[in-house]
Protein backbone atom coordinates (compact mmCIF):
# COMPACT_ATOMS: atom_id res chain seq x y z
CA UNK A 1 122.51 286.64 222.53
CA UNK A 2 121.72 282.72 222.55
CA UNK A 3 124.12 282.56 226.09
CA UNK A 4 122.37 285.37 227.67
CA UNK A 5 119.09 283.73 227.74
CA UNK A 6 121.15 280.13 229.25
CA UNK A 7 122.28 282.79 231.73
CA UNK A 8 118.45 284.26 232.83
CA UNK A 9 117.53 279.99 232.92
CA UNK A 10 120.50 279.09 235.29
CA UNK A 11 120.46 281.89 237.51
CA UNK A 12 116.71 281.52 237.62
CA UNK A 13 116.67 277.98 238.69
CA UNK A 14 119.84 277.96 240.34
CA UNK A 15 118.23 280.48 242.91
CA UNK A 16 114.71 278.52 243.07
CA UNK A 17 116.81 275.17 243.77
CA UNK A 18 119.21 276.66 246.28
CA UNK A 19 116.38 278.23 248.02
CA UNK A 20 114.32 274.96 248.06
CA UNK A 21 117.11 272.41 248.69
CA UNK A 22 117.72 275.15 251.93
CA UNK A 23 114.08 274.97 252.92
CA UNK A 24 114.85 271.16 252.64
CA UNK A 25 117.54 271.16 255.11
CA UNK A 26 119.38 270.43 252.00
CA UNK A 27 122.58 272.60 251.37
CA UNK A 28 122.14 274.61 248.16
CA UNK A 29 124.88 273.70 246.46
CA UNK A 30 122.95 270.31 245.84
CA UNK A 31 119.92 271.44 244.41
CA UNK A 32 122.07 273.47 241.52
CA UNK A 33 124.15 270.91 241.04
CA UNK A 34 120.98 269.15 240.05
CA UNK A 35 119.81 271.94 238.07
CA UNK A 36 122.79 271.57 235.76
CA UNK A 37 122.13 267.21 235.41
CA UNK A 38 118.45 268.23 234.81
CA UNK A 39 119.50 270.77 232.10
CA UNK A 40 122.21 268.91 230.22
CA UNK A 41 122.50 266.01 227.71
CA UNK A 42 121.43 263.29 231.22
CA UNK A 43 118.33 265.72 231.29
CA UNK A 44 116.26 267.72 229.28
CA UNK A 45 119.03 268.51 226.84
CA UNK A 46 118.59 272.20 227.03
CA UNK A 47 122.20 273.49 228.02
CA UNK A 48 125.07 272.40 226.49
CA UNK A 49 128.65 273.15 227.90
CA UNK A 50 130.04 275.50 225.22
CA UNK A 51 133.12 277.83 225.20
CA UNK A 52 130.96 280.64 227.26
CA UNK A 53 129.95 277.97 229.78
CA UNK A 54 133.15 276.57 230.70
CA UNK A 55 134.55 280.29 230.69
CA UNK A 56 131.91 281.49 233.13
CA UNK A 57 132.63 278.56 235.18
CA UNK A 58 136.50 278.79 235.66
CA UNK A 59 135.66 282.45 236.56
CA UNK A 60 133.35 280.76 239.10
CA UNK A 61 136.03 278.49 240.61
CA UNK A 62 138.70 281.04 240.78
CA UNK A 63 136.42 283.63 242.94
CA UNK A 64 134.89 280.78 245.02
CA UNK A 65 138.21 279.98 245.59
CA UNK A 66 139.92 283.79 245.50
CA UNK A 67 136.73 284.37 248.53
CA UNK A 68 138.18 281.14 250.62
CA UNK A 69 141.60 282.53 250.71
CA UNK A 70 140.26 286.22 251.49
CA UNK A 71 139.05 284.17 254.78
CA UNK A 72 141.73 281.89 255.91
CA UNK A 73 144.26 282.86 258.47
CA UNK A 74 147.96 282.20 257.01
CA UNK A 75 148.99 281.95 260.06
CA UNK A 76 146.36 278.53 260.70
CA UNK A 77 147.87 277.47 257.78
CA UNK A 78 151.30 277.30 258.64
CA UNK A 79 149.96 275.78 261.98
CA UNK A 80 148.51 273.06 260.73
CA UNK A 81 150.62 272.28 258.17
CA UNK A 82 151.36 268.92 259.61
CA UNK A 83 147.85 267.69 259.43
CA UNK A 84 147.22 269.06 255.71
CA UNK A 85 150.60 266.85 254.80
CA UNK A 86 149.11 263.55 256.59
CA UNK A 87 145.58 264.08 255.24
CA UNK A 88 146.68 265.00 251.62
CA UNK A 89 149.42 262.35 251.41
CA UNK A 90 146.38 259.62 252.65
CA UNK A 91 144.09 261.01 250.82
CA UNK A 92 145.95 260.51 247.16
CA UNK A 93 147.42 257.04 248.32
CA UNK A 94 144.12 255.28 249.23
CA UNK A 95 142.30 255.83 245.90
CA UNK A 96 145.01 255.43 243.47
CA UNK A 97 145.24 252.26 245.50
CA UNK A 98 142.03 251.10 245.67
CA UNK A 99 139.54 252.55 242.93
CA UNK A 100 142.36 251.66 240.65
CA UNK A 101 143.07 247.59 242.02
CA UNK A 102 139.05 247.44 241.74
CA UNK A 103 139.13 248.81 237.70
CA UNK A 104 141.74 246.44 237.21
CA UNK A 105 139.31 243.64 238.62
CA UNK A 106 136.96 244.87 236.51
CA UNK A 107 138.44 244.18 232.94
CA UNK A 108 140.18 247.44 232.28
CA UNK A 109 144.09 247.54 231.59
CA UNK A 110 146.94 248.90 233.37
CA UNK A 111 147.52 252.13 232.32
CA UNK A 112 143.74 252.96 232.18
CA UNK A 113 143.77 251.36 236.17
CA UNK A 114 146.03 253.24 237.02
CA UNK A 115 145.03 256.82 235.60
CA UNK A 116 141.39 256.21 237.01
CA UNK A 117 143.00 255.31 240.24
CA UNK A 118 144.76 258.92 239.77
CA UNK A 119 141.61 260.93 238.68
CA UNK A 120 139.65 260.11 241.87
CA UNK A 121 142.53 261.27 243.87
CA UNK A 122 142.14 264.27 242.56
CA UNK A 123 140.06 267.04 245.34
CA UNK A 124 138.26 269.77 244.69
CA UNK A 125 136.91 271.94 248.05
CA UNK A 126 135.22 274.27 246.20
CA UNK A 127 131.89 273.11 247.08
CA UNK A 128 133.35 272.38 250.18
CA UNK A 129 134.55 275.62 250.85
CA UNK A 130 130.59 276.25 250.58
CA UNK A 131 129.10 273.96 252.71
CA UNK A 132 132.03 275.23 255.41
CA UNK A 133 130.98 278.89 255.10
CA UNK A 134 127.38 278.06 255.43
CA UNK A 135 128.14 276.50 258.80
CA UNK A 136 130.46 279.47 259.33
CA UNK A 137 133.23 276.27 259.97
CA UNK A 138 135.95 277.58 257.11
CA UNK A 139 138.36 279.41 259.39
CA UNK A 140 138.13 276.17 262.08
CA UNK A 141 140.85 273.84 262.63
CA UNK A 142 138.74 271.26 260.16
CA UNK A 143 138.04 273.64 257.61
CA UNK A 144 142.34 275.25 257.56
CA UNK A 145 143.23 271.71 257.36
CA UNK A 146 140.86 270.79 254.72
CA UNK A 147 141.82 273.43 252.66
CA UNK A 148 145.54 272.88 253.85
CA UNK A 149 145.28 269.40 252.18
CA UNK A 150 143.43 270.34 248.92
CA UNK A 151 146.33 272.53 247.80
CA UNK A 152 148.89 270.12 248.67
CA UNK A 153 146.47 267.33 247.32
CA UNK A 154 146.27 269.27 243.98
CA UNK A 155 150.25 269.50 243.50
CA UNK A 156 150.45 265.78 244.36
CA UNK A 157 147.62 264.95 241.57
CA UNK A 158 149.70 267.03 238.75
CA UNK A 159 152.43 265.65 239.90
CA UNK A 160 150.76 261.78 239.31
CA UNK A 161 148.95 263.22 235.71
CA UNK A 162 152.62 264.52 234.47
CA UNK A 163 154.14 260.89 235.44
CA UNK A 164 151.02 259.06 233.62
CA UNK A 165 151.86 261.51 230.75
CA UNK A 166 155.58 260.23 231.22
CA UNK A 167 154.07 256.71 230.41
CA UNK A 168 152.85 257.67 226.68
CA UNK A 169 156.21 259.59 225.90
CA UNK A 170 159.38 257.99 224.08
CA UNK A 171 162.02 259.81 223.97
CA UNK A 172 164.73 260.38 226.14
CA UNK A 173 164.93 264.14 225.52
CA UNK A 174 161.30 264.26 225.89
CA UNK A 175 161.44 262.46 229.30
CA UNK A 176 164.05 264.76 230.32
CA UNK A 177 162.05 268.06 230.03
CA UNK A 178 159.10 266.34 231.73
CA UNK A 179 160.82 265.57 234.66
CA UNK A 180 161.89 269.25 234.86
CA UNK A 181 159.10 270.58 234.33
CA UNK A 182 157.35 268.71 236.90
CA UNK A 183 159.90 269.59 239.63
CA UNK A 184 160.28 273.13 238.77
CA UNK A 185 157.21 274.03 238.14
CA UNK A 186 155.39 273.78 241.52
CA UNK A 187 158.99 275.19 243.12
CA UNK A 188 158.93 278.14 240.82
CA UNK A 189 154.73 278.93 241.74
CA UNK A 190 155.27 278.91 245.45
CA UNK A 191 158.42 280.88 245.45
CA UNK A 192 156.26 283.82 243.51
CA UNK A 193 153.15 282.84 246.04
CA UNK A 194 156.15 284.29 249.09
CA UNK A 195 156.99 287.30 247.16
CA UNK A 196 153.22 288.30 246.39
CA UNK A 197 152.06 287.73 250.19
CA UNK A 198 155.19 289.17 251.24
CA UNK A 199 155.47 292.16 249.35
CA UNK A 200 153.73 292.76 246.00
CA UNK A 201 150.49 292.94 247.16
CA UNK A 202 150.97 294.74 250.04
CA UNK A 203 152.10 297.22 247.46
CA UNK A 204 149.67 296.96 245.21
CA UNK A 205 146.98 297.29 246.97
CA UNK A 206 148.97 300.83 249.11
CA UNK A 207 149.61 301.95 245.21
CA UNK A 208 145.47 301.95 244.65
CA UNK A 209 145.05 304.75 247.02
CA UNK A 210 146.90 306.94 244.97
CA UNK A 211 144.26 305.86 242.25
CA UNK A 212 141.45 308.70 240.98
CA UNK A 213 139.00 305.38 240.43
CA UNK A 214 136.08 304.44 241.69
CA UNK A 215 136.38 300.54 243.27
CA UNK A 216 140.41 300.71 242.96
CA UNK A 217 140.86 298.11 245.62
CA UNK A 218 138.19 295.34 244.17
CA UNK A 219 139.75 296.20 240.76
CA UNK A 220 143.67 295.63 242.03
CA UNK A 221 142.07 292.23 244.12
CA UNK A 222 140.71 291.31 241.21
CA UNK A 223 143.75 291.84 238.81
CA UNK A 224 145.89 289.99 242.20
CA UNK A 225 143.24 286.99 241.89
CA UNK A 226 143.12 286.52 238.04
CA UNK A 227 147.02 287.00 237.33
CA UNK A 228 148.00 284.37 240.05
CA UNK A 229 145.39 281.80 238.65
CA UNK A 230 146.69 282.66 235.26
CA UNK A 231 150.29 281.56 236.18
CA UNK A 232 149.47 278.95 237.95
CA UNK A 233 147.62 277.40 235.33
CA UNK A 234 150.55 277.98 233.09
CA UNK A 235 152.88 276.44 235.20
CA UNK A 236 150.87 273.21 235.38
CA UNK A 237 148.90 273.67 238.74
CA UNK A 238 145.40 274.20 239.14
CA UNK A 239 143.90 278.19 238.45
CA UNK A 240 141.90 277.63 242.05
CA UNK A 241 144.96 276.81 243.44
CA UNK A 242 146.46 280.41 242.75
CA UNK A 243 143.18 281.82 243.14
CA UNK A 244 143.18 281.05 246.91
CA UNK A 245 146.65 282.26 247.30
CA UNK A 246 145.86 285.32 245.54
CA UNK A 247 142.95 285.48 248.56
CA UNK A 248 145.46 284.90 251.38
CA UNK A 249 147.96 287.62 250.07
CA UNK A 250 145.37 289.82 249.88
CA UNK A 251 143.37 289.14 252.91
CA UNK A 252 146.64 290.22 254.88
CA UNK A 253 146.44 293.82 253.01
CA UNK A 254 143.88 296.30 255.36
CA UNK A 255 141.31 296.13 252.85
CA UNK A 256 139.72 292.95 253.04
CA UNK A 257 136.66 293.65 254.34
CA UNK A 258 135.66 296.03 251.47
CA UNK A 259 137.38 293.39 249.03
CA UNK A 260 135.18 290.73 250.40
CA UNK A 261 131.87 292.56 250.22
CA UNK A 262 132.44 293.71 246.37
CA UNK A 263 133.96 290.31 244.80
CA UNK A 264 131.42 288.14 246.84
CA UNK A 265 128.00 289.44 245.30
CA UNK A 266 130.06 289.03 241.86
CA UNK A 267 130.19 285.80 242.33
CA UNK A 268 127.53 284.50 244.08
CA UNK A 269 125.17 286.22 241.31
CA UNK A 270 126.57 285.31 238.31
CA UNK A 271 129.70 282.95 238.06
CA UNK A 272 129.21 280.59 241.11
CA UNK A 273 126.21 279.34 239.87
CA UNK A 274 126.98 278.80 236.62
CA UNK A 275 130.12 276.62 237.77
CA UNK A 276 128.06 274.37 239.71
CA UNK A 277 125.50 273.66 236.79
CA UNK A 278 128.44 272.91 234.70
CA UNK A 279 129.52 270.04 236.69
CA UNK A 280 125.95 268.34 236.37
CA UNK A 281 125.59 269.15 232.67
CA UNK A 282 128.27 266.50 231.88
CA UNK A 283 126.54 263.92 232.97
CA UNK A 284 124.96 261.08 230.10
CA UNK A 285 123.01 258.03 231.51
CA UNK A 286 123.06 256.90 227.95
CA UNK A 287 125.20 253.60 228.85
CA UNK A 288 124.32 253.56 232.61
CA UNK A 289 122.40 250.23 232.89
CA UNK A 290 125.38 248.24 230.89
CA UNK A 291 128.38 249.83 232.51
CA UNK A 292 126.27 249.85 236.31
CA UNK A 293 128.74 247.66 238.44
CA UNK A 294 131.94 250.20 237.13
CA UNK A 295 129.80 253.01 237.97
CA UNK A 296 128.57 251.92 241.28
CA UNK A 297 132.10 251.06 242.14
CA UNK A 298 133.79 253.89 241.07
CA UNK A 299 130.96 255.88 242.99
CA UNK A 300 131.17 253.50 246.46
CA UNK A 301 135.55 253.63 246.50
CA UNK A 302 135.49 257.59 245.31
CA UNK A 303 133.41 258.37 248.32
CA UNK A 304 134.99 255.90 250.93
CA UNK A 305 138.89 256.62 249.89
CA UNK A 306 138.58 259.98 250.32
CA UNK A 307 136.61 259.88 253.80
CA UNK A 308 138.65 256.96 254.99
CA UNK A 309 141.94 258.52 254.28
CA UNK A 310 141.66 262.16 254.79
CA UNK A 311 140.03 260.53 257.97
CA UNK A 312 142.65 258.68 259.03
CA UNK A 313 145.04 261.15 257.81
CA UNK A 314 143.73 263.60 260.61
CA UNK A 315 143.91 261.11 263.37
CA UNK A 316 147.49 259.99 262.79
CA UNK A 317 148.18 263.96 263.01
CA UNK A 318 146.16 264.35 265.95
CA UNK A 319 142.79 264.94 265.58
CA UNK A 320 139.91 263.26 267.23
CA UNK A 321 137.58 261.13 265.66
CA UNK A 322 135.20 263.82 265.14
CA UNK A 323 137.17 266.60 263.63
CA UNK A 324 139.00 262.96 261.38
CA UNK A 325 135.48 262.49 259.99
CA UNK A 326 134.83 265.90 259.20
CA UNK A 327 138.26 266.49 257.50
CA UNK A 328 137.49 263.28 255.45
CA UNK A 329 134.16 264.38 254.27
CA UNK A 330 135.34 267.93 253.25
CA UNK A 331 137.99 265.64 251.06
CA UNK A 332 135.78 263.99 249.40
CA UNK A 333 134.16 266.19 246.62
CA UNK A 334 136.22 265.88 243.34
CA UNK A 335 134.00 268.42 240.66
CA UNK A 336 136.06 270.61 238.45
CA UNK A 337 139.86 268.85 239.49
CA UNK A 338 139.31 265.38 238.83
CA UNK A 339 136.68 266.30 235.73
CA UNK A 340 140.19 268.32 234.55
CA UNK A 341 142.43 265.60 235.02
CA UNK A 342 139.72 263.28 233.42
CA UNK A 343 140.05 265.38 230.19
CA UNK A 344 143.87 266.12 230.07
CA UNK A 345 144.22 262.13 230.39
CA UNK A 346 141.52 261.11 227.71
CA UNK A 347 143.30 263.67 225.36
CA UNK A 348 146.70 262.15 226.18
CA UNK A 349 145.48 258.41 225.13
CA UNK A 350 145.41 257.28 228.89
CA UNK A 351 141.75 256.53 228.80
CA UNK A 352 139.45 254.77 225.74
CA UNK A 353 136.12 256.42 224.76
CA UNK A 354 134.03 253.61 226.20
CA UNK A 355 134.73 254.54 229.96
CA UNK A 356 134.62 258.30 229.66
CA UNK A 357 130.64 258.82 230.31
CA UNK A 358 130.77 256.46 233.47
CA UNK A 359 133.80 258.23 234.77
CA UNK A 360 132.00 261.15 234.41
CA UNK A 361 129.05 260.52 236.27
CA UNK A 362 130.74 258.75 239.17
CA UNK A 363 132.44 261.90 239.84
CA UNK A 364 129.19 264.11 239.63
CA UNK A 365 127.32 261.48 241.92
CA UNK A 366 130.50 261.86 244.23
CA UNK A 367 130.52 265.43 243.99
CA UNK A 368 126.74 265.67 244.71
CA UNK A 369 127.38 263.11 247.97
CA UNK A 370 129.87 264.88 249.22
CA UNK A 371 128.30 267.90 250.61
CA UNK A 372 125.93 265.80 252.56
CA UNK A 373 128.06 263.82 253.75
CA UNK A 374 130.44 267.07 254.65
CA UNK A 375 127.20 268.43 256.78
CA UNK A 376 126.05 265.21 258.58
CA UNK A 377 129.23 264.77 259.98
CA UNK A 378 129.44 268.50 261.17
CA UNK A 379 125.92 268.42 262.55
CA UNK A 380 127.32 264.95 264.43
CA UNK A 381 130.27 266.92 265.69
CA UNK A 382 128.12 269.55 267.13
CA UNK A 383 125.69 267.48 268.63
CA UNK A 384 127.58 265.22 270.30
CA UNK A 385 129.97 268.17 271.73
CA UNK A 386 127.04 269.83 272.94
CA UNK A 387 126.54 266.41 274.85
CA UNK A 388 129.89 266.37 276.45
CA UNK A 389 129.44 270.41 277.30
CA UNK A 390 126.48 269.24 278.95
């Protein structure tokens, strides 16, 4: 009964902190991302990220991400395509790049260079996806390409973790398998993603009306949403990633609307919130004053690399300087995927003990940054549109 009463605290201050950070001008997302560094080991010590935890949280991710699919037109996607390929593709190159030249200059080897240089070019839109909705900006030509990007972005980073991995291996057998495994894996998920938009769950959700159930549909969704993740987190790709396909496929299906107002106060009451305090309880200041420059580095390049080149990204594909900076901030945020990526490398011997921490809490500073940053440059887009309109 220990985790229910963790559960009454963070939905409890999660809700006070959203609503205040709001009242702030602030979006919520920050203020329980906050609640989460104030409650962990940085903090009061109070919540620890146990087995429950990190369970309730990659339910969180998968229906925050399962909710972004329900609303994104797979037709936009297909139409800007193009974009999400440029912005992605600039997006991985510039802090592999960069954040991993500037460890190197910093005393760290090679091989740990490099892999820190791959974990920050990992993306995660989830809070994103958030800040978009809240500005009702998620099924724009910013927000499709943003989210575009962050699934390409995500095969590209497992793509760079398996080759790291590939680094630490021997054998030639070994190597072998690897190498399949990396190509055939991402080939095999999106072939299934065709069938299940094309036809399964079309079917499946026709087949619920047949049903003598109360809440059929929400039920099938949520069997659609949880079974994709499921595979493609067995095939090597991120759960969110199938989670948001599971959304599109069943977003074309007549039944979204009623799909969309059962999953979402799911959720948004229970396993949202305990997602984003998960990403602040993993922060330790413990050796923050020694290891300050690495930090602050790590912090300054994560944010820039990923504005800068999803930025630029966009404009080489054709978007204005406006709609660039936007795309670049929504690229930005790196939470659960580069926190993954981060711990799949540390247990593969890629990364020593002494840099974890500080590696950690550039990517929660980053992740807290990047939803203002994601709003300024919206509310700078509006404004000065509403200028030319005038």
């Amino acid at each position: 009964m220990e985790f229910v009463g963790v559960l009454v605290l963070i939905l409890v201050l999660t809700t006070l902190a959203g609503h205040f950070a709001q009242r702030m001008g602030v979006p919520a997302v920050v203020g329980q991302l906050l609640v989460g560094v104030i409650l962990g080991t940085g903090g009061l010590n109070l919540v620890h990220s146990n087995e429950l935890v990190q369970t309730f949280s990659e339910i969180g991710v998968i229906i925050l991400m399962f909710l972004a699919g329900m609303e994104s037109d797979l037709r936009l996607l297909r139409k800007y395509l193009k974009p999400s390929l440029f912005v992605a593709i600039l997006g991985v190159i510039s802090p592999v790049l960069f954040v991993g030249s500037a460890a190197l200059l910093l005393h760290l080897s090679l091989l740990e260079s490099l892999f820190i240089g791959v974990i920050f070019s990992a993306t995660s839109v989830s809070i994103s996806v958030v800040v978009l909705k809240e500005y009702q900006t998620l099924d724009s030509k910013e927000g499709i390409t943003i989210l575009g990007a962050a699934v390409i972005d995500d095969v590209l980073g497992v793509l760079l973790l398996s080759m790291m991995v590939l680094l630490t291996e021997g054998s030639s057998s070994s190597l072998t398998q690897q190498i399949v495994k990396i190509v055939a894996g991402p080939l095999v998920f999106f072939g299934l993603v065709y069938l299940i938009v094309r036809w399964v769950a079309p079917y499946l959700m026709r087949l619920t009306d047949q049903l003598y159930i109360t809440n059929s549909k929400p039920i099938m969704s949520l069997i659609i949403c949880l079974g994709m993740a499921w595979v493609a987190e067995e095939i090597g790709l991120s759960a969110a990633i199938g989670a948001f396909f599971a959304g599109i496929a069943v977003s074309a299906t007549d039944s979204e609307n009623e799909i969309t107002e059962s999953i979402e106060p799911i959720g948004y009451a229970m396993f949202i919130p305990v997602f984003f305090v998960s990403v602040g309880l993993a922060v330790d200041f413990k050796n923050i004053v020694a290891d300050f420059l690495i930090i602050a580095t790590l912090i300054i390049l994560g944010t820039l690399t990923k504005y800068w080149g999803g930025g630029i990204g966009a404009r080489m594909a054709g978007f204005d300087r406006l709609s660039g900076n936007v795309i670049g901030a929504g690229m930005i945020s790196r939470g659960e995927m580069a926190l993954i990526t981060l711990q799949i490398g540390y247990a593969e011997h890629l990364l020593s003990a002494e840099y974890y921490s500080d590696i950690v809490i550039a990517i929660v500073v980053v992740t807290i940054l990047a939803p203002f940053m994601l709003k300024w440059t919206i509310q700078k887009q509006r404004a000065e549109q509403g200028l030319k309109e005038n």
